[in-house]
N, C-alpha and C. Protein backbone atom coordinates (compact mmCIF):
# COMPACT_ATOMS: atom_id res chain seq x y z
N UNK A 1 -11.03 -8.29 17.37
CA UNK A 1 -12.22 -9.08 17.14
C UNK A 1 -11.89 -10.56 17.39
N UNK A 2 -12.54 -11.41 17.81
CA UNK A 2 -12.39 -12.99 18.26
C UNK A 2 -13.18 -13.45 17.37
N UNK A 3 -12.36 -14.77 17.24
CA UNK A 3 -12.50 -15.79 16.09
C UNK A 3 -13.41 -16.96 16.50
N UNK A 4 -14.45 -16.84 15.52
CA UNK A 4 -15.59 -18.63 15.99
C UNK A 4 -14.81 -19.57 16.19
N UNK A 5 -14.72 -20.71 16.22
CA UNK A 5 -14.69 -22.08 16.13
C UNK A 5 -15.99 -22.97 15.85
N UNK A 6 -15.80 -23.65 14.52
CA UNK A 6 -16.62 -24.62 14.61
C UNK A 6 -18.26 -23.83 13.95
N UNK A 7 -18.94 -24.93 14.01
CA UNK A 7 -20.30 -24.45 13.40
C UNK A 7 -20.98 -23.23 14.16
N UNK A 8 -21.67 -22.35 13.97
CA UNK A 8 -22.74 -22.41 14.71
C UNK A 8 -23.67 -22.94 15.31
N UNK A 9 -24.19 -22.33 17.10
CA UNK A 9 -25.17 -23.18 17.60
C UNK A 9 -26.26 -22.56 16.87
N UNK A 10 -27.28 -24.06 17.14
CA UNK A 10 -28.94 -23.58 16.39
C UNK A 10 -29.66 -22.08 18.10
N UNK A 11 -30.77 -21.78 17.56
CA UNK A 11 -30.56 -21.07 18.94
C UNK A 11 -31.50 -21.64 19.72
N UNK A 12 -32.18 -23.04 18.78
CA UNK A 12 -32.89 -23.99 19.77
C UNK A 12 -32.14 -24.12 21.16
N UNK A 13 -31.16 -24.74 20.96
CA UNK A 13 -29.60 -24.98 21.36
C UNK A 13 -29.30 -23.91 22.49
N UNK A 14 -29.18 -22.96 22.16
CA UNK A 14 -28.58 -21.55 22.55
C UNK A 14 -29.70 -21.59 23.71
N UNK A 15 -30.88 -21.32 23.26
CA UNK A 15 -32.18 -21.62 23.78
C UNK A 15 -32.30 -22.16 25.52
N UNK A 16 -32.17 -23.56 24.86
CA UNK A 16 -31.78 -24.65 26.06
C UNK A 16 -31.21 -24.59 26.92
N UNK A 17 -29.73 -24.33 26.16
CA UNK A 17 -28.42 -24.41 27.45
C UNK A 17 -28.80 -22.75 28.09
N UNK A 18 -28.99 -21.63 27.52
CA UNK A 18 -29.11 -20.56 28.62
C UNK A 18 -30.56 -21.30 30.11
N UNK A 19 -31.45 -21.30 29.33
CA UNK A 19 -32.55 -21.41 30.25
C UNK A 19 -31.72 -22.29 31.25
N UNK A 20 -31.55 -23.91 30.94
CA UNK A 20 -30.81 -24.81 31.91
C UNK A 20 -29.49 -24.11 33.07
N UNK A 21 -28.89 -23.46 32.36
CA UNK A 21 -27.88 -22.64 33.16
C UNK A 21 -28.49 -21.77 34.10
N UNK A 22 -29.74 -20.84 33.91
CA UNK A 22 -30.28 -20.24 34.23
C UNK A 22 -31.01 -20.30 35.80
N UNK A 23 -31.97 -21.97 35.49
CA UNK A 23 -32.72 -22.16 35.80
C UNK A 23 -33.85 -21.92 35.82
N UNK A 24 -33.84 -21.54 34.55
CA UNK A 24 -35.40 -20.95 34.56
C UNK A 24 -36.35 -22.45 33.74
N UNK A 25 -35.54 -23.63 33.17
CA UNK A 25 -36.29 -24.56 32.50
C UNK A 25 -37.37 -25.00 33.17
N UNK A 26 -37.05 -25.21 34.00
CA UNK A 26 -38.15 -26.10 34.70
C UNK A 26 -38.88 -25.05 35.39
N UNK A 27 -39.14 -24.01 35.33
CA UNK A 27 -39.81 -22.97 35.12
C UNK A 27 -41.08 -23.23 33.78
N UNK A 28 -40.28 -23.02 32.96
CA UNK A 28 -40.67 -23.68 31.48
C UNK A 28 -41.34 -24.60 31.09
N UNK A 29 -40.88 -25.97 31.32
CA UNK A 29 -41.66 -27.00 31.84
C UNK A 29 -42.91 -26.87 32.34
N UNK A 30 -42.70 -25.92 33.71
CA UNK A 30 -43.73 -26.02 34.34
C UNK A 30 -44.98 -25.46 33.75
N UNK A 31 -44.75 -24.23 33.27
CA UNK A 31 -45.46 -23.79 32.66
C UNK A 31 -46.60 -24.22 31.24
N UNK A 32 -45.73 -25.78 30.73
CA UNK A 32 -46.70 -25.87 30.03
C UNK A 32 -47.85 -26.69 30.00
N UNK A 33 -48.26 -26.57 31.41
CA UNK A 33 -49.70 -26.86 31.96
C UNK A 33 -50.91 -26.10 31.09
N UNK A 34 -50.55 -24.69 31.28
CA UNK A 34 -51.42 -24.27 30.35
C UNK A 34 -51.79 -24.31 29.34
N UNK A 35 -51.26 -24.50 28.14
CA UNK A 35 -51.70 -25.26 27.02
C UNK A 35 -52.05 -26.72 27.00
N UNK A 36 -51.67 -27.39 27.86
CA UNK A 36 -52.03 -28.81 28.24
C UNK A 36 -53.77 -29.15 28.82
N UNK A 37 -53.69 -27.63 29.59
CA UNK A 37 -55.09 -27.68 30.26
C UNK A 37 -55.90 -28.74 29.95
N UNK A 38 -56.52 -28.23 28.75
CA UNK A 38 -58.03 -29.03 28.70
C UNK A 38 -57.49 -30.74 28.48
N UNK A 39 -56.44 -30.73 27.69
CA UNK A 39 -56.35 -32.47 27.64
C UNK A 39 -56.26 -32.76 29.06
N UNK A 40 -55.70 -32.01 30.06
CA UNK A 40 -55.10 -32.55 32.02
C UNK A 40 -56.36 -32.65 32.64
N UNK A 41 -57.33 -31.65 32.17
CA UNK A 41 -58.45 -31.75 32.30
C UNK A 41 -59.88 -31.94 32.34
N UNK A 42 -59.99 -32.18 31.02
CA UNK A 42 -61.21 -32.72 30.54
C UNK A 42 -61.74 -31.14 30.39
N UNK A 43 -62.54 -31.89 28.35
CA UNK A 43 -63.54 -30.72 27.43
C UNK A 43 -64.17 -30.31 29.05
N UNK A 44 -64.73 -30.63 29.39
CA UNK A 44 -66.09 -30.36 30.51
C UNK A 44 -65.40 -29.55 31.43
N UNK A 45 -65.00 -29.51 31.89
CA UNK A 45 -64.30 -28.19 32.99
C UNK A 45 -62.99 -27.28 32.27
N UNK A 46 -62.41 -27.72 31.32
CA UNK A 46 -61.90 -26.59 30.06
C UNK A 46 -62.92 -25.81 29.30
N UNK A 47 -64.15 -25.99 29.44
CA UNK A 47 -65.24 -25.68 29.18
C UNK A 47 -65.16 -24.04 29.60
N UNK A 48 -65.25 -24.47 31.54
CA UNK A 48 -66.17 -23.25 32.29
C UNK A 48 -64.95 -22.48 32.94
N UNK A 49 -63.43 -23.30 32.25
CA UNK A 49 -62.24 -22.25 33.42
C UNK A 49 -60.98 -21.59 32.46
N UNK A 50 -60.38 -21.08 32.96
CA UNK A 50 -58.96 -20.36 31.55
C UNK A 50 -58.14 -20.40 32.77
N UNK A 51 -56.84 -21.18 32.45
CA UNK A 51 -55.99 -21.05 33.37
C UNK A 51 -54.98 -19.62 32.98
N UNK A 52 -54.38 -19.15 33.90
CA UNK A 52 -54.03 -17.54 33.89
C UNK A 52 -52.52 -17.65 33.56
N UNK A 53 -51.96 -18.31 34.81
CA UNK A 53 -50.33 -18.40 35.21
C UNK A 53 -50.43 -19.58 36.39
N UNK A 54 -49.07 -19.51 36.34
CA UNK A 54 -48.52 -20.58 37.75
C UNK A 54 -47.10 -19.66 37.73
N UNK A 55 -47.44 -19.62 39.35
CA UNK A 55 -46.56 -18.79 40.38
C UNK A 55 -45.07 -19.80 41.00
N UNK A 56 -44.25 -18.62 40.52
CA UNK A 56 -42.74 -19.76 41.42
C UNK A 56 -43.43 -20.77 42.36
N UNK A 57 -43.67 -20.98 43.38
CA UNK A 57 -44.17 -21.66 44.29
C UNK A 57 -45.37 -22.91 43.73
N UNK A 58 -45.44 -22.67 42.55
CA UNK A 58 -46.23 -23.85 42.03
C UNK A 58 -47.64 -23.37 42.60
N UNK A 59 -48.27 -22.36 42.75
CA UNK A 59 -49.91 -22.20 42.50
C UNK A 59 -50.16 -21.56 40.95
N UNK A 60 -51.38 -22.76 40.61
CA UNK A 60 -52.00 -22.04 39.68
C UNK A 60 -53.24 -21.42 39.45
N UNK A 61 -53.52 -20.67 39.02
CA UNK A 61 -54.22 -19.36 39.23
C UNK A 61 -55.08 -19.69 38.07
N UNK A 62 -56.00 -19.74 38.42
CA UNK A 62 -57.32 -20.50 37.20
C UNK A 62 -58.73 -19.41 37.06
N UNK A 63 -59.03 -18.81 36.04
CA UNK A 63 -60.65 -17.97 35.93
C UNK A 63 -61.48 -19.20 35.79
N UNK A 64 -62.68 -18.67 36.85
CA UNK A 64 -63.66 -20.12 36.34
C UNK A 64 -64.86 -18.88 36.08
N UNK A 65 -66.13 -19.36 35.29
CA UNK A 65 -66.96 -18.17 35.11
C UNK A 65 -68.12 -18.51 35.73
N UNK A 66 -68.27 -19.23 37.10
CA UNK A 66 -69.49 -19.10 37.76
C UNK A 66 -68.88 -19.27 39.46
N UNK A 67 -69.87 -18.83 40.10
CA UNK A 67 -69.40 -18.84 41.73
C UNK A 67 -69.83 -20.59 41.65
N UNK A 68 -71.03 -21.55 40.91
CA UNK A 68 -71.49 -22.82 41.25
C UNK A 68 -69.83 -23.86 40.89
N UNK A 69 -69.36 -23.27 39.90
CA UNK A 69 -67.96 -24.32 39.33
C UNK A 69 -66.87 -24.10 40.12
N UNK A 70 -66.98 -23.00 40.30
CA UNK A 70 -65.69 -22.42 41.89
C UNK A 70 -65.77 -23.41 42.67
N UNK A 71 -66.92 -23.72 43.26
CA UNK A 71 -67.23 -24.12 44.32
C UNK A 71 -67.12 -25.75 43.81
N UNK A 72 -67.45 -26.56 42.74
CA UNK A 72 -67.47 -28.05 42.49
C UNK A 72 -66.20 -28.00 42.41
N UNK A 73 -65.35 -27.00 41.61
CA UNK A 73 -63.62 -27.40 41.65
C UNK A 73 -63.07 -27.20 42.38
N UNK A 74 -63.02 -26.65 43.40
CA UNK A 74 -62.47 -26.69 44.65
C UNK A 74 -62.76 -27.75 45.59
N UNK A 75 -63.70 -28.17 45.51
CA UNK A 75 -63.86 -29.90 46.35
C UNK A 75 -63.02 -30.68 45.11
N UNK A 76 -63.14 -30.88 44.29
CA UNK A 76 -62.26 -31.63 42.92
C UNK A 76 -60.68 -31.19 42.97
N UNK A 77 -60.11 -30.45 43.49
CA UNK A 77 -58.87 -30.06 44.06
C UNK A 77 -57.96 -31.18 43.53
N UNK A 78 -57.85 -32.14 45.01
CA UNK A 78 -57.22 -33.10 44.84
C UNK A 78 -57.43 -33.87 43.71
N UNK A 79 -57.94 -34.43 42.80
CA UNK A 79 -57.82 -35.09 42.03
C UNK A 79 -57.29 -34.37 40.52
N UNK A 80 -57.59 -33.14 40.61
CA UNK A 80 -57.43 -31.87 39.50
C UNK A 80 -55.94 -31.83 39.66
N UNK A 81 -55.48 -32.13 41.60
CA UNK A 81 -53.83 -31.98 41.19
C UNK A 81 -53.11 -33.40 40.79
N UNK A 82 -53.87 -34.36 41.04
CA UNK A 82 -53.13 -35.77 40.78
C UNK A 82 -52.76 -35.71 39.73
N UNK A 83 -53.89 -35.27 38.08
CA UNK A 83 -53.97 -35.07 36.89
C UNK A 83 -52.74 -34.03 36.40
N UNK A 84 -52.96 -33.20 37.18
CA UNK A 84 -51.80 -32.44 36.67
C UNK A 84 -49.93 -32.45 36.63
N UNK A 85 -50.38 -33.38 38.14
CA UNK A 85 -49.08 -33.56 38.37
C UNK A 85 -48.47 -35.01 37.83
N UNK A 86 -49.64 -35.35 36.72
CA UNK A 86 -48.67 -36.90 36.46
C UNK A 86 -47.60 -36.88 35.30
N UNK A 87 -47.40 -35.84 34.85
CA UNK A 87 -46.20 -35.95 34.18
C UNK A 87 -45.02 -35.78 34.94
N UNK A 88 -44.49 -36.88 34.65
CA UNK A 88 -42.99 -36.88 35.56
C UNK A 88 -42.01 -36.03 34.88
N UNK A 89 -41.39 -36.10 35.54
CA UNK A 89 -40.21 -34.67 35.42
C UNK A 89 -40.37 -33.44 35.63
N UNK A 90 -41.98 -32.68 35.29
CA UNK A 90 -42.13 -31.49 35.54
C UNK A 90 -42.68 -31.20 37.02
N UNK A 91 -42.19 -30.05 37.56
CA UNK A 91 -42.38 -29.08 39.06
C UNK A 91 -43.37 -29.96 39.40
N UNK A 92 -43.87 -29.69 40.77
CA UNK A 92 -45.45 -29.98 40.96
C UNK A 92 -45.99 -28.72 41.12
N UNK A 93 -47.06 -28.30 40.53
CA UNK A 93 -49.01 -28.11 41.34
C UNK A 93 -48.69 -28.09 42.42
N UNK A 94 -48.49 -27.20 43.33
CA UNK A 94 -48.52 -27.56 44.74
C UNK A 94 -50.66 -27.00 45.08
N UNK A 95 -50.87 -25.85 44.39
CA UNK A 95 -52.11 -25.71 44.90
C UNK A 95 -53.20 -25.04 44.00
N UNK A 96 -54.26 -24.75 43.47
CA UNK A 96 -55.03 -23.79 42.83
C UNK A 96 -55.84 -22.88 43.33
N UNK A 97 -55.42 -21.94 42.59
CA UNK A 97 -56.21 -20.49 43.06
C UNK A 97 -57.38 -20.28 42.12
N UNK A 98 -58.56 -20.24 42.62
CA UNK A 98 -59.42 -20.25 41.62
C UNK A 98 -59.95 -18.63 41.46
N UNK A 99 -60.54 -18.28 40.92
CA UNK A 99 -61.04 -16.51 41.23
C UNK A 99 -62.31 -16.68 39.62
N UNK A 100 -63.08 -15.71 39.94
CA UNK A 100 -64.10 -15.71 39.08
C UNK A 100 -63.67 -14.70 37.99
N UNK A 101 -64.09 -15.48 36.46
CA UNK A 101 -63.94 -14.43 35.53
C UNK A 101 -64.63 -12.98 35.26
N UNK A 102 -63.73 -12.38 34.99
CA UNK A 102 -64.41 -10.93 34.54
C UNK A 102 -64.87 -10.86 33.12
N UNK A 103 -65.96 -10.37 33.35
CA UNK A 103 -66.45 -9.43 31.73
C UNK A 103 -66.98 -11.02 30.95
């Protein structure tokens, strides 16, 4: 059997350094667009959309629940990615996939 040294790590810690080793952080990072949504975006179009996922490649994949908001956020594109992408350090947004909600 092998002997610790020293304290234990927290597994915040543990946490961190695997993902970073990994590479999956900034994976991580990236990901937390989605809970960010409606502040990146404004009550008014967090309103009519649910973001789903974001894909390795940086698309995110958004339900909107009318064919009329599909269509206004997709001309709104570019500025939807400026917003998203202004936090520095994390991936970029490279593009959005919009698709209509079900049910």
């Amino acid at each position: 059997m092998t002997e610790r040294r020293g304290k234990p790590n927290r597994i915040s810690e543990a946490l961190a350094s695997f993902l970073t080793e990994s590479g999956l952080a900034e994976r991580v990072e990236q990901a937390t667009i989605i809970p960010e949504w409606g502040s990146l975006v404004g009550e008014q179009i967090a309103a009519v959309t649910k973001p789903l996922s974001i894909s390795r490649d940086g698309t995110l994949f958004v339900a909107v629940r009318t064919n009329a908001w599909m269509t206004e956020l997709s001309l709104m594109e570019p500025q939807l990615l400026r917003a998203l992408n202004s936090k520095a350090g994390r991936e970029r947004v490279r593009a959005i996939h919009w698709q209509l909600m079900r049910g």
